[in-house]
N, C-alpha and C. Protein backbone atom coordinates (compact mmCIF):
# COMPACT_ATOMS: atom_id res chain seq x y z
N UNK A 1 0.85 -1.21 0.00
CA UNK A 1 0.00 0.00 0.00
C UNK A 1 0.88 1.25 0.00
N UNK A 2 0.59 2.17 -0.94
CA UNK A 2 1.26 3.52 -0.80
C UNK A 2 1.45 4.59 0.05
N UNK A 3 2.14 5.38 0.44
CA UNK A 3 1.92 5.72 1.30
C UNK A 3 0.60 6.87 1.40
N UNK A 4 0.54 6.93 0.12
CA UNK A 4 -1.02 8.29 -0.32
C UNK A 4 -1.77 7.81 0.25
N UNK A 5 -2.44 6.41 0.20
CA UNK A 5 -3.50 5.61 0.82
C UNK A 5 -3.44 5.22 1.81
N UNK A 6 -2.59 5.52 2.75
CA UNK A 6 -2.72 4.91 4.24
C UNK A 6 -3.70 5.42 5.00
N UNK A 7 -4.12 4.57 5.45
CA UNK A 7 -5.47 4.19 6.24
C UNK A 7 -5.17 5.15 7.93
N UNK A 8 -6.37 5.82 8.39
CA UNK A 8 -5.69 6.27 10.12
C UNK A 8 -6.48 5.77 10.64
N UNK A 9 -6.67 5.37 12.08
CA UNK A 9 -7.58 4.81 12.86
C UNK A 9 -8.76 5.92 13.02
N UNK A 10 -10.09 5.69 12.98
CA UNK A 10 -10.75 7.24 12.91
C UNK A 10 -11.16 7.31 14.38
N UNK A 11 -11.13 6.10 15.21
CA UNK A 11 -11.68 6.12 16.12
C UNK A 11 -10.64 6.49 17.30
N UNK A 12 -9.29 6.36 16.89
CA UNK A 12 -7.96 7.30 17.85
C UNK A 12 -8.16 8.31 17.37
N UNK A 13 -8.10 9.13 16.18
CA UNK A 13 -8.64 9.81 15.92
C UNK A 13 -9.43 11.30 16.47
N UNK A 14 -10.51 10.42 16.63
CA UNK A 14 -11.87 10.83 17.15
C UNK A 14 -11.62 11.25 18.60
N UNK A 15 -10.79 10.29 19.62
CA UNK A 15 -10.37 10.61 20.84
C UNK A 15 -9.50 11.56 20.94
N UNK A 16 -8.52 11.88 19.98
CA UNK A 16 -7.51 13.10 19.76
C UNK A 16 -8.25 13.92 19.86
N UNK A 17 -9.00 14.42 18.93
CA UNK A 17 -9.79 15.31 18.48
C UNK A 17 -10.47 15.81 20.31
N UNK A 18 -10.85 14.90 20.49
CA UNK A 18 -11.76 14.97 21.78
C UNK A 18 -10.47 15.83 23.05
N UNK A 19 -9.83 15.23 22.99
CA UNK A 19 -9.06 15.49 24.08
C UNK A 19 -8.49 17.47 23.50
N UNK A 20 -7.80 17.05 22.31
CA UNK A 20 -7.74 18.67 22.62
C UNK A 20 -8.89 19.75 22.38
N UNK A 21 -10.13 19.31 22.46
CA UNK A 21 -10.96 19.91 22.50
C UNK A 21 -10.92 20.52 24.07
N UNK A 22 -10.57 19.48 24.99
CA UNK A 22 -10.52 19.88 26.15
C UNK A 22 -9.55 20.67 26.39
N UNK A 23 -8.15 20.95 26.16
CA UNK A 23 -7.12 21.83 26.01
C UNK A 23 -7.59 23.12 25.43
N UNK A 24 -8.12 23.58 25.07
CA UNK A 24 -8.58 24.88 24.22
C UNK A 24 -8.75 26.01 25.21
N UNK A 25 -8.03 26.81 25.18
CA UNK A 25 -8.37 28.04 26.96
C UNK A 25 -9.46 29.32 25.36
N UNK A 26 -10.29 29.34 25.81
CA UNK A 26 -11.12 30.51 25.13
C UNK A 26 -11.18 31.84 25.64
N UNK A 27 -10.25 32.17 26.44
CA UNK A 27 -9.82 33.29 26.46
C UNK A 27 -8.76 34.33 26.09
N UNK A 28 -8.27 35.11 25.87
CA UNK A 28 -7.39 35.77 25.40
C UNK A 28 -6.37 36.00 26.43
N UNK A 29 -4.98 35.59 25.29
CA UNK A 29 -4.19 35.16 26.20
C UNK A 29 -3.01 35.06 25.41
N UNK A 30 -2.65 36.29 24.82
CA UNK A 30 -1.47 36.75 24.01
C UNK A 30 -0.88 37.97 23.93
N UNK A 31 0.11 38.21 23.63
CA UNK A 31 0.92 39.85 24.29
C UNK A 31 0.07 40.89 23.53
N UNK A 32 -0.30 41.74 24.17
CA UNK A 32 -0.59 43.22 23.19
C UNK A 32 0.14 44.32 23.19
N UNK A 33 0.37 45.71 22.87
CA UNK A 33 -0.66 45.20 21.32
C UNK A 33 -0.01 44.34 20.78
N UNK A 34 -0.70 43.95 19.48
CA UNK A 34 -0.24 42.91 18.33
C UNK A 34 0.42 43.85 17.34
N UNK A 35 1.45 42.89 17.61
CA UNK A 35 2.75 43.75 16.09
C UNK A 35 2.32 42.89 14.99
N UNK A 36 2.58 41.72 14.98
CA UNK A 36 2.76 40.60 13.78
C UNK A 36 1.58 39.71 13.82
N UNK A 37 1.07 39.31 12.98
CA UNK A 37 0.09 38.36 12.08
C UNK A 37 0.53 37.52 11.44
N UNK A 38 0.17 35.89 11.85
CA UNK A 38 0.41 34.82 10.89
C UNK A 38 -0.56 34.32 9.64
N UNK A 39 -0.42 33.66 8.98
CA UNK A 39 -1.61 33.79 8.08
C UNK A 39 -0.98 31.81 7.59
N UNK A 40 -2.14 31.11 7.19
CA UNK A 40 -1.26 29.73 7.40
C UNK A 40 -2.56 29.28 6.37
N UNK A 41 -1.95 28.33 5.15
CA UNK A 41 -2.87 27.39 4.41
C UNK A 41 -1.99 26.55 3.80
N UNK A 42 -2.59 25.63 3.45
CA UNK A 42 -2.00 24.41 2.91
C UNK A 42 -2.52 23.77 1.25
N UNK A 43 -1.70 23.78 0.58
CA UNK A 43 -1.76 22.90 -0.72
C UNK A 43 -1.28 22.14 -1.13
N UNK A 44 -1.94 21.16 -2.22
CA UNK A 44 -1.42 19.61 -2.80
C UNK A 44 -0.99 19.80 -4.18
N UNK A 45 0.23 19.29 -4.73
CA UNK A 45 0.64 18.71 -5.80
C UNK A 45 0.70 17.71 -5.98
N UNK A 46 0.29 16.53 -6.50
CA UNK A 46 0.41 15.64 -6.94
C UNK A 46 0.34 14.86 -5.61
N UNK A 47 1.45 14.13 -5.10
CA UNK A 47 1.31 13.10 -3.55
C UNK A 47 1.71 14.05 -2.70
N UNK A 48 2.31 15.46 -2.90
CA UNK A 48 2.79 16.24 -1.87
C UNK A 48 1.23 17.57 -1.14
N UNK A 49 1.92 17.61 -0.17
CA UNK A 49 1.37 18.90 0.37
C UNK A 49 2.25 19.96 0.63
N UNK A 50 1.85 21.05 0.68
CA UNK A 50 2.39 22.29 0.99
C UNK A 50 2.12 22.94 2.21
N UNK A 51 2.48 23.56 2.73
CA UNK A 51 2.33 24.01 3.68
C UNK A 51 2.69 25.64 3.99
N UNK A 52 2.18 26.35 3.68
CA UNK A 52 2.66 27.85 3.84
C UNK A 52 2.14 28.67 4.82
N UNK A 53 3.63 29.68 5.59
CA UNK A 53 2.72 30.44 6.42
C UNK A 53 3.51 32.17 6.05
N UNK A 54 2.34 32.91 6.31
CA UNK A 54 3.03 34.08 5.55
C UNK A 54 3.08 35.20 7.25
N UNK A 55 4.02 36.07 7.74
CA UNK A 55 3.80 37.01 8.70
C UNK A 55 3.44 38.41 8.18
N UNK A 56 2.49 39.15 8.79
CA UNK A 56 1.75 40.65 7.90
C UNK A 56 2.43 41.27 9.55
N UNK A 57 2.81 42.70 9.15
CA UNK A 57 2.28 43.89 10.18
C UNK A 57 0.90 43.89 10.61
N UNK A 58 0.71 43.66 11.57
CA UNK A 58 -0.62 43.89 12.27
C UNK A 58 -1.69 45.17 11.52
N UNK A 59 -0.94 46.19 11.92
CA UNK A 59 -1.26 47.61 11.21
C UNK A 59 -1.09 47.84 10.16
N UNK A 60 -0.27 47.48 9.46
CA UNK A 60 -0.15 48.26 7.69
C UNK A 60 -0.62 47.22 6.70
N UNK A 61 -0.60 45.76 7.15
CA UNK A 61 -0.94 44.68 6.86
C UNK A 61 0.02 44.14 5.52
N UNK A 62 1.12 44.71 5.34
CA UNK A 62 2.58 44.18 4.53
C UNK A 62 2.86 42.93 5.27
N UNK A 63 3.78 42.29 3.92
CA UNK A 63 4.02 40.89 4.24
C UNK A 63 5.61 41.31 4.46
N UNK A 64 5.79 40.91 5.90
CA UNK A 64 7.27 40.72 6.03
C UNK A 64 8.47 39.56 6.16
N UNK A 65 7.40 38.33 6.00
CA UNK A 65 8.55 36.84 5.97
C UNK A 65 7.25 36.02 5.47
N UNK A 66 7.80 35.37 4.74
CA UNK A 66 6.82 34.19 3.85
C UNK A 66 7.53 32.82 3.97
N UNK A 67 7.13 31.46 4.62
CA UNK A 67 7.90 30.15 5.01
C UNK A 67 7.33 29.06 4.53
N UNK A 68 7.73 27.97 3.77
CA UNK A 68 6.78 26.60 3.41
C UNK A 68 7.63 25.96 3.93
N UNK A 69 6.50 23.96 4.19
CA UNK A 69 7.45 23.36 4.34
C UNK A 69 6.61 22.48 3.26
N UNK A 70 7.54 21.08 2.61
CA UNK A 70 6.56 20.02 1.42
C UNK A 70 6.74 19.41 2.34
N UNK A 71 6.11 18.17 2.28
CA UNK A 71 5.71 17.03 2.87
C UNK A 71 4.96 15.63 2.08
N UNK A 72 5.10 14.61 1.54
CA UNK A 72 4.83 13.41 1.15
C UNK A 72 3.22 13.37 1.86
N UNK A 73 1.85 13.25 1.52
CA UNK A 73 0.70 12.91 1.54
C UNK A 73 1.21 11.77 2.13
N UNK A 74 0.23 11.32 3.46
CA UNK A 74 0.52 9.95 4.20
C UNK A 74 -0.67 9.69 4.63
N UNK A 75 -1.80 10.83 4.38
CA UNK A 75 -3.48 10.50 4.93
C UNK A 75 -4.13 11.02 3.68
N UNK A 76 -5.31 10.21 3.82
CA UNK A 76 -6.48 10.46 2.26
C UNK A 76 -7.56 11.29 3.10
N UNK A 77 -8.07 11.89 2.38
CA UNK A 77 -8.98 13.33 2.80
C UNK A 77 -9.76 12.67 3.31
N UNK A 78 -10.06 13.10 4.38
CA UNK A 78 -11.75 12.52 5.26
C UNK A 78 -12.30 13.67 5.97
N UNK A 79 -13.41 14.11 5.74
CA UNK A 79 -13.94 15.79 6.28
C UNK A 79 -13.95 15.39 7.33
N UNK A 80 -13.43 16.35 8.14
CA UNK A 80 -13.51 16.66 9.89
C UNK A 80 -12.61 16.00 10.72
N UNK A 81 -11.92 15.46 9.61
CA UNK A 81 -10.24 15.23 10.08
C UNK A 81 -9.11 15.55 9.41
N UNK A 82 -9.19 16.62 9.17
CA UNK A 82 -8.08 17.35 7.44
C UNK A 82 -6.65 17.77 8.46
N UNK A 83 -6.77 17.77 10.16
CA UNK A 83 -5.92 18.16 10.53
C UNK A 83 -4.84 16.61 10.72
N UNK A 84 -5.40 15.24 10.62
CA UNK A 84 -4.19 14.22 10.76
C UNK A 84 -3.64 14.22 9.37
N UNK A 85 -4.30 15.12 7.71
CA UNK A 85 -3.58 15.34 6.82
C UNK A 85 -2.83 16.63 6.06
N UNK A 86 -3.19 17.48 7.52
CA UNK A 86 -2.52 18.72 6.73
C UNK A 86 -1.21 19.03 8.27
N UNK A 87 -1.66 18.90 9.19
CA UNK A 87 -0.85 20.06 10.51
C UNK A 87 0.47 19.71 10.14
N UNK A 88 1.14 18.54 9.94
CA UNK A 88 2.34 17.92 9.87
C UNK A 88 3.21 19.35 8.72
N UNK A 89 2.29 19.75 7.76
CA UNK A 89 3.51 20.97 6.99
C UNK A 89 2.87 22.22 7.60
N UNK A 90 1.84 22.30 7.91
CA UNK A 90 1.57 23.68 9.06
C UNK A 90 2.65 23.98 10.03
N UNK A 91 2.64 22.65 10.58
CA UNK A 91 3.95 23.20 11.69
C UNK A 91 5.32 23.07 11.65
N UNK A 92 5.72 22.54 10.10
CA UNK A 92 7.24 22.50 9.42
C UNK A 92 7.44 23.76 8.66
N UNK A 93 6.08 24.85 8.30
CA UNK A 93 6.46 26.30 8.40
C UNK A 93 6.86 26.92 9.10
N UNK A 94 5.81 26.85 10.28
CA UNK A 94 5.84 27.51 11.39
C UNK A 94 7.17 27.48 11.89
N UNK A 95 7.90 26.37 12.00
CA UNK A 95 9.09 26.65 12.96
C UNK A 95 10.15 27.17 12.00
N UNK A 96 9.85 27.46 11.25
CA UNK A 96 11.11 27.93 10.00
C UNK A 96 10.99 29.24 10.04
N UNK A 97 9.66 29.63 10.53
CA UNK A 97 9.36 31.45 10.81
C UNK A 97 11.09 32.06 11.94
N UNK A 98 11.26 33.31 11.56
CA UNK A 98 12.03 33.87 12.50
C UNK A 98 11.27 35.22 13.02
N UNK A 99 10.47 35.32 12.74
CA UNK A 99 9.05 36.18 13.06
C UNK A 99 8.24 35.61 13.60
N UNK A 100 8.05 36.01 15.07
CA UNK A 100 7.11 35.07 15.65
C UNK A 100 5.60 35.96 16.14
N UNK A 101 4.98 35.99 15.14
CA UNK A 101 3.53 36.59 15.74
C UNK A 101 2.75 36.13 16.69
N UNK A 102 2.30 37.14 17.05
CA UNK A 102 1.49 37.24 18.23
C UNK A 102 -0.22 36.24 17.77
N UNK A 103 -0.28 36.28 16.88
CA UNK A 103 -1.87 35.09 16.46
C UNK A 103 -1.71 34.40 14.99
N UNK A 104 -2.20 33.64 14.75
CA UNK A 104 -2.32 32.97 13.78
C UNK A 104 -3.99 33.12 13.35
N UNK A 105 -4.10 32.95 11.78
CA UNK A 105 -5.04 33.12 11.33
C UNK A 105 -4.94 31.76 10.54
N UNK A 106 -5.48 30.83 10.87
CA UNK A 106 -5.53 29.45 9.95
C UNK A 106 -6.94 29.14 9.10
N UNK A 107 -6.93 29.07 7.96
CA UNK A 107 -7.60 28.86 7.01
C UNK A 107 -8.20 27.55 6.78
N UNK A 108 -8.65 27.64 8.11
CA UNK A 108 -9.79 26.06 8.35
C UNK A 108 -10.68 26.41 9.55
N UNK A 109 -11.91 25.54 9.90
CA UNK A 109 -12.28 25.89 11.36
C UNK A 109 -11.80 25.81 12.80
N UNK A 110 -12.16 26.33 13.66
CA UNK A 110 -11.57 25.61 14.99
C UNK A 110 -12.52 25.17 15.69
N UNK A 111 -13.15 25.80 16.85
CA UNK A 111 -14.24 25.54 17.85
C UNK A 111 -15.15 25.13 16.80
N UNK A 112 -15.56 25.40 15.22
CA UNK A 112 -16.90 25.10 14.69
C UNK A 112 -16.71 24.19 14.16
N UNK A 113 -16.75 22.95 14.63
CA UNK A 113 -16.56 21.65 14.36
C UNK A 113 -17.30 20.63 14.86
N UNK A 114 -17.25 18.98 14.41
CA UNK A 114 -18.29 18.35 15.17
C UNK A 114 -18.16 18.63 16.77
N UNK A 115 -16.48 17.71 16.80
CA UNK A 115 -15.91 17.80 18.23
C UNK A 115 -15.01 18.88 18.85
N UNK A 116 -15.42 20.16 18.30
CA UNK A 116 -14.82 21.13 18.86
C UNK A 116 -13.25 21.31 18.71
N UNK A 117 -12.60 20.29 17.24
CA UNK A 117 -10.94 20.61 17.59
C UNK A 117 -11.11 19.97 15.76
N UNK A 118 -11.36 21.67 15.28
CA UNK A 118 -11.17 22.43 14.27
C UNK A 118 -9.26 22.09 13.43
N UNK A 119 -9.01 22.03 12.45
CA UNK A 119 -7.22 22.02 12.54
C UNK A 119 -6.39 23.26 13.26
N UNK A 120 -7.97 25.22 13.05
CA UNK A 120 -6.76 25.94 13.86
C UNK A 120 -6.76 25.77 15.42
N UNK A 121 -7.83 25.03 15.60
CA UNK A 121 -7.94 24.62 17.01
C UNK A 121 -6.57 23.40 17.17
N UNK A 122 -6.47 22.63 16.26
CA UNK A 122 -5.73 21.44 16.44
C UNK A 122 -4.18 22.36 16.71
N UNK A 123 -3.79 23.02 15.75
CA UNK A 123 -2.76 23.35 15.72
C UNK A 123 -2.40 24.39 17.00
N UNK A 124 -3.15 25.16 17.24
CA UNK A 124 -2.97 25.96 18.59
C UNK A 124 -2.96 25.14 19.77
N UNK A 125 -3.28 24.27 20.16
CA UNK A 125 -3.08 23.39 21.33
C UNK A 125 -1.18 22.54 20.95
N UNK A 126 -1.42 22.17 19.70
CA UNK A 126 -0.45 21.83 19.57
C UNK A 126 1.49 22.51 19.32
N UNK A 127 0.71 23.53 19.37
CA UNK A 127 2.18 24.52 19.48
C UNK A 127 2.06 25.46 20.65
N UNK A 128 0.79 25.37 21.14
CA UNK A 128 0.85 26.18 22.28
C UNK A 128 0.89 27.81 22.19
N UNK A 129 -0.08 28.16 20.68
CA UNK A 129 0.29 29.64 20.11
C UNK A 129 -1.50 30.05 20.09
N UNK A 130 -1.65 31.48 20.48
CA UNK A 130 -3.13 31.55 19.67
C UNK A 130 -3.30 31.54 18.14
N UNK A 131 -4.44 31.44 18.04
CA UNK A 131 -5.00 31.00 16.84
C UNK A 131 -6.46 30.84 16.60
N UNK A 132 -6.74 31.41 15.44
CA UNK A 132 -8.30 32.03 14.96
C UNK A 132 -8.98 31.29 13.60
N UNK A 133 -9.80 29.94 13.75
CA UNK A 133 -10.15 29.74 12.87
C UNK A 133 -10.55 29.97 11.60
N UNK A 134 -10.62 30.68 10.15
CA UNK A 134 -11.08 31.05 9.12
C UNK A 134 -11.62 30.32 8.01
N UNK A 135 -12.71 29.87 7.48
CA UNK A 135 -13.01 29.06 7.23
C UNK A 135 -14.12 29.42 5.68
N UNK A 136 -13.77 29.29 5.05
CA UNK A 136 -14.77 29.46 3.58
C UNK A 136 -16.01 28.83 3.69
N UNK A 137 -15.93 28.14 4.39
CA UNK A 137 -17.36 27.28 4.11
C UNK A 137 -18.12 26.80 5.60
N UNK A 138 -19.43 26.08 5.27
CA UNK A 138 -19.87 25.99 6.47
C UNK A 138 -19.80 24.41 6.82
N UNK A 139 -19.76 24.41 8.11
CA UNK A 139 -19.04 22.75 8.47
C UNK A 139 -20.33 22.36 9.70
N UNK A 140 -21.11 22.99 10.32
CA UNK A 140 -21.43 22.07 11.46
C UNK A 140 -22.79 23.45 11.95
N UNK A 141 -23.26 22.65 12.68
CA UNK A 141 -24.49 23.99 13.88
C UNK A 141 -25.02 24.58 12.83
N UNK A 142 -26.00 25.27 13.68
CA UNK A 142 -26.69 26.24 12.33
C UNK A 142 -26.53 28.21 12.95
N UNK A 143 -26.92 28.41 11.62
CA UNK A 143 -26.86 29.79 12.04
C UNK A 143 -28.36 30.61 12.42
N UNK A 144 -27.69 31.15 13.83
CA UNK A 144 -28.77 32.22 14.19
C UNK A 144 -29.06 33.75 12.86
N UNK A 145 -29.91 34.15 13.27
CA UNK A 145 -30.34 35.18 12.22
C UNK A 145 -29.35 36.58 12.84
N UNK A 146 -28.40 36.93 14.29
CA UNK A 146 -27.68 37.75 14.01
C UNK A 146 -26.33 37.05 13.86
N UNK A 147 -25.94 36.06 12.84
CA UNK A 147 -24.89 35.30 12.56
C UNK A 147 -23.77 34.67 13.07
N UNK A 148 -24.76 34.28 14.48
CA UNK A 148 -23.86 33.55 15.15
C UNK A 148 -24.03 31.80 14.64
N UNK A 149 -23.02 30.92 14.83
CA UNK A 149 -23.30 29.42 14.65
C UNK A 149 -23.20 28.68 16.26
N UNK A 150 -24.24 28.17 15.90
CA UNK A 150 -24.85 27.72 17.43
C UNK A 150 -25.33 26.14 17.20
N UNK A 151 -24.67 25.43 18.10
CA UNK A 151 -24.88 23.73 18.18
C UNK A 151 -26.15 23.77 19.86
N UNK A 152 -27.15 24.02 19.87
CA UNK A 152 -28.27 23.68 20.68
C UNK A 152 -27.75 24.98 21.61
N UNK A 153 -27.75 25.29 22.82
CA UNK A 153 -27.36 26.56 22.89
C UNK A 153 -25.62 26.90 23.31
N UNK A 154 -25.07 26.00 22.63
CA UNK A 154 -23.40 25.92 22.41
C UNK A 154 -23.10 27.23 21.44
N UNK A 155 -22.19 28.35 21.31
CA UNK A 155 -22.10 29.07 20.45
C UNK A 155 -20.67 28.76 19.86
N UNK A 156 -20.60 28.14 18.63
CA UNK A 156 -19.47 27.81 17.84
C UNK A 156 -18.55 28.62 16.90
N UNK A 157 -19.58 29.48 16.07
CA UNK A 157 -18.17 30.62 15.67
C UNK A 157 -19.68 31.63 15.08
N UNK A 158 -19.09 32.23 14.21
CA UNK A 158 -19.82 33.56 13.23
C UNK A 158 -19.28 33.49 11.74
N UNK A 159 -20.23 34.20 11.20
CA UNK A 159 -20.44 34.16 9.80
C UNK A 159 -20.33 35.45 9.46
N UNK A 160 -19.05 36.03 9.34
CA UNK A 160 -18.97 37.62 9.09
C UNK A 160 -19.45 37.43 7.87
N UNK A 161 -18.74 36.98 6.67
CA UNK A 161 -19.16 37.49 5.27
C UNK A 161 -20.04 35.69 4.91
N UNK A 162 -20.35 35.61 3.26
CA UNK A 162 -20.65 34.32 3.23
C UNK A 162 -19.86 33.43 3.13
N UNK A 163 -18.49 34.08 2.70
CA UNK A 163 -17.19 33.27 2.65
C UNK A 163 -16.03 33.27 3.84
N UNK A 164 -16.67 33.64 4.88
CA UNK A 164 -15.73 33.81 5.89
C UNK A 164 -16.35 33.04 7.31
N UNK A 165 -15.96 32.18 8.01
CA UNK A 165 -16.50 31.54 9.22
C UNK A 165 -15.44 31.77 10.69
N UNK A 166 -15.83 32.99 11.07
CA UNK A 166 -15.11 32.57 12.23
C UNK A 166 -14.99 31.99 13.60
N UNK A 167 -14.30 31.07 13.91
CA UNK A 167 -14.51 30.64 15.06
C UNK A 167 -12.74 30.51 16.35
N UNK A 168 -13.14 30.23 17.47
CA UNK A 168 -12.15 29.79 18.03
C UNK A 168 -10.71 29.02 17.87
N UNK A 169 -9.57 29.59 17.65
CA UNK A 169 -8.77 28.31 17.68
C UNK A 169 -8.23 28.01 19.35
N UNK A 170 -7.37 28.82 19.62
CA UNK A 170 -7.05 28.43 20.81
C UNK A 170 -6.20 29.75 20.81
N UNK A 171 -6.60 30.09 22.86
CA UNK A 171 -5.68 31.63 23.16
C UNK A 171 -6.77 32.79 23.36
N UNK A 172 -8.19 32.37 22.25
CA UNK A 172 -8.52 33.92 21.30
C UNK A 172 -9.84 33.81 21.83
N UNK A 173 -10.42 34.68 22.24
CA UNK A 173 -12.08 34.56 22.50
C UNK A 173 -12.60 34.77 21.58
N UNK A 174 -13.90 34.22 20.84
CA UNK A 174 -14.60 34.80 19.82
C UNK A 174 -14.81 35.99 19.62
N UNK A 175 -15.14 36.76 20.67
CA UNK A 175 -15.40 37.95 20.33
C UNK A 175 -14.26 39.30 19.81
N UNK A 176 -13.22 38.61 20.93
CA UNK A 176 -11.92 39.24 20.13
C UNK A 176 -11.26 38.52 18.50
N UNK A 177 -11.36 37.29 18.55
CA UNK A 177 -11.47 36.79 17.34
C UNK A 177 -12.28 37.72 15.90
N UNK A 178 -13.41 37.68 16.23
CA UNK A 178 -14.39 38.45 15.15
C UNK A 178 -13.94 39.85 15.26
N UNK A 179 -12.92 40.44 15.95
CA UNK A 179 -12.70 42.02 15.92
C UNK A 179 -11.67 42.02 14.66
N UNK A 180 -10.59 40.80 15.25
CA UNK A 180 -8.86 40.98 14.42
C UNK A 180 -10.02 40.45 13.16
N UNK A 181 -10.62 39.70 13.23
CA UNK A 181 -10.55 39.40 11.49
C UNK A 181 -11.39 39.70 10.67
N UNK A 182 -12.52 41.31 11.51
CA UNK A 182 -12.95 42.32 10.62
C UNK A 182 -11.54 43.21 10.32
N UNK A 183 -10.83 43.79 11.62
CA UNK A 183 -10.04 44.16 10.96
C UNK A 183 -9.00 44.19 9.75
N UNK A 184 -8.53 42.64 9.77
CA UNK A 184 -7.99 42.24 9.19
C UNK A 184 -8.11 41.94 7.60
N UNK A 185 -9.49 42.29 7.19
CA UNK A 185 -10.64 41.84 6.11
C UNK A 185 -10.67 43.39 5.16
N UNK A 186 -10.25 43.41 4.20
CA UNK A 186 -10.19 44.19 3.16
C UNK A 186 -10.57 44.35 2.15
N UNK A 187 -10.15 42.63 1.49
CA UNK A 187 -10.81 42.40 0.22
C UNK A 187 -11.73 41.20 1.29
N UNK A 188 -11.88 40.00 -0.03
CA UNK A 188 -13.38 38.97 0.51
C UNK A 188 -12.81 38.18 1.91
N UNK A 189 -11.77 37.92 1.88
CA UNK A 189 -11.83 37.30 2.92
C UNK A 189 -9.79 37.79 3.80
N UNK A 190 -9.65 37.36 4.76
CA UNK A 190 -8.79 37.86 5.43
C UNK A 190 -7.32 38.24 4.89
N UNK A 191 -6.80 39.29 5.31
CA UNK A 191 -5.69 39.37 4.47
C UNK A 191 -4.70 38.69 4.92
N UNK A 192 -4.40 38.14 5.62
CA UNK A 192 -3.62 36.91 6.76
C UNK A 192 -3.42 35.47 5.89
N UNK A 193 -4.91 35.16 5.57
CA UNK A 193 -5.15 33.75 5.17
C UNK A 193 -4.70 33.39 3.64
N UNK A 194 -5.48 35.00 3.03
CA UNK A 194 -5.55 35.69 2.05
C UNK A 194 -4.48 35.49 0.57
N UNK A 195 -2.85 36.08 1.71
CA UNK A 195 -1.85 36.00 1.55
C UNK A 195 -1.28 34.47 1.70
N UNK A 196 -1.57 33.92 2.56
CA UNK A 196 -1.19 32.12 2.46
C UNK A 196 -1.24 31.45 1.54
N UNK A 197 -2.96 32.05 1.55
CA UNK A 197 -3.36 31.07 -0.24
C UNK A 197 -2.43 31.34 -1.40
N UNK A 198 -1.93 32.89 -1.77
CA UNK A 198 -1.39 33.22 -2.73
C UNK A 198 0.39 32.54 -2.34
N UNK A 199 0.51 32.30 -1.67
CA UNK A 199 2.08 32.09 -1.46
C UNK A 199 2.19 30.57 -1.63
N UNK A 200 1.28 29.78 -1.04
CA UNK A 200 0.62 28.45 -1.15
C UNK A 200 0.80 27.89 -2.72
N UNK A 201 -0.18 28.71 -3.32
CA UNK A 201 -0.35 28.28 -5.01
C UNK A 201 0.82 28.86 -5.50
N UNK A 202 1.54 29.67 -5.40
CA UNK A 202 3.07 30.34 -5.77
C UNK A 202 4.14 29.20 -6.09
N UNK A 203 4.22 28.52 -4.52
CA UNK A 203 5.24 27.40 -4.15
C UNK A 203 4.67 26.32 -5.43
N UNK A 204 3.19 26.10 -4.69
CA UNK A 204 2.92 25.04 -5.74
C UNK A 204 3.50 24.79 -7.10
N UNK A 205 3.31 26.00 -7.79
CA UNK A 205 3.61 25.91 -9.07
C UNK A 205 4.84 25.93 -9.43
N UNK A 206 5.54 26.09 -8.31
CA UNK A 206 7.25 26.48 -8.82
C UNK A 206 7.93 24.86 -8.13
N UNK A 207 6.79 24.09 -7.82
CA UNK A 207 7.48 22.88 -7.23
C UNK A 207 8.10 22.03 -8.00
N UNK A 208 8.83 21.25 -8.40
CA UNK A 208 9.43 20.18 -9.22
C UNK A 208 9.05 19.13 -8.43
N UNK A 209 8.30 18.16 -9.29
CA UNK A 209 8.39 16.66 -8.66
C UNK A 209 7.81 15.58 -10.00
């Protein structure tokens, strides 16, 4: 069997997931003010993934260090577990940063998930950094009519634009969450994440394999 197709247990898994759900502090709990902004997404070529994270000025929102790492595909896509196939080059950027921002903006959900541990949720427990879910699409709960996403009276993230979902990763309270990433929001969706994607598909294309 290849390594593209390897199989993960969903049901260890599932208990991962669970457990750092419990790790998640939802309060704010990072230096201010904020100088630096991370911005973090991930792309596939062929059996590889990418992994890019870009750092912005908080305030002027310029890109001042841009980092990938590749990585060999070793898990096949399964929704609501994209973090046992993506975090592994998330966090082979991350430590290549020499800019170390004060939040991360990851371009997946966190708290709005089945089990509450989103990948930017996954990854903020796992590096021990805050971090603010961003999310294109809708994954779980429904939405109230002033755009909050709510699992029975659980409140899971918000729906600033139709392409934007924000929720919890870890460090960040929602409500401060939904401030940085109106601020942060210029064109459709964050300029943090924004910038990932473009540096993301950049690498991609300049990859040899």
């Amino acid at each position: 069997m290849s390594r593209q197709s390897t199989r993960i247990d969903l049901e260890k898994a599932r208990r991962i997931q669970m457990f750092i759900a419990k790790k998640v502090l939802e309060e704010d709990d990072f230096d201010a003010p904020i100088k630096y902004v991370g911005g973090v997404d991930v792309a596939f070529k062929s059996k590889y993934s990418i992994g890019a994270v870009v750092v912005l000025d908080f305030e002027k929102l310029n890109v001042l260090e841009r980092k990938f790492y590749v990585s060999e595909v070793n898990v096949p896509y399964i929704p609501t577990y994209l973090a046992f196939r993506e975090i592994r080059v998330m966090v082979g950027a991350i430590r290549k940063l020499s800019i170390k921002p004060e939040i991360f903006l990851v371009d997946a959900h966190g708290k709005c998930h089945p089990r509450r541990a989103g990948e930017a949720t996954h990854l903020g427990v796992l590096l021990n950094v805050p971090t603010i879910g961003v999310a294109k699409s809708y994954l779980t709960g429904r939405e109230r009519a002033d755009g909050f996403i709510v699992d029975d009276n659980e409140v899971l993230g918000y729906r600033l634009k139709p392409n934007v979902y924000v929720s919890i990763g870890h460090k960040v309270s929602l409500q401060t969450a939904i401030e940085i990433v109106k601020k942060l929001t210029v064109n459709e969706i964050p300029e943090p994440t924004r910038q990932a994607h473009i540096y993301a598909k950049e690498v991609k294309d300049k990859l040899i394999i």
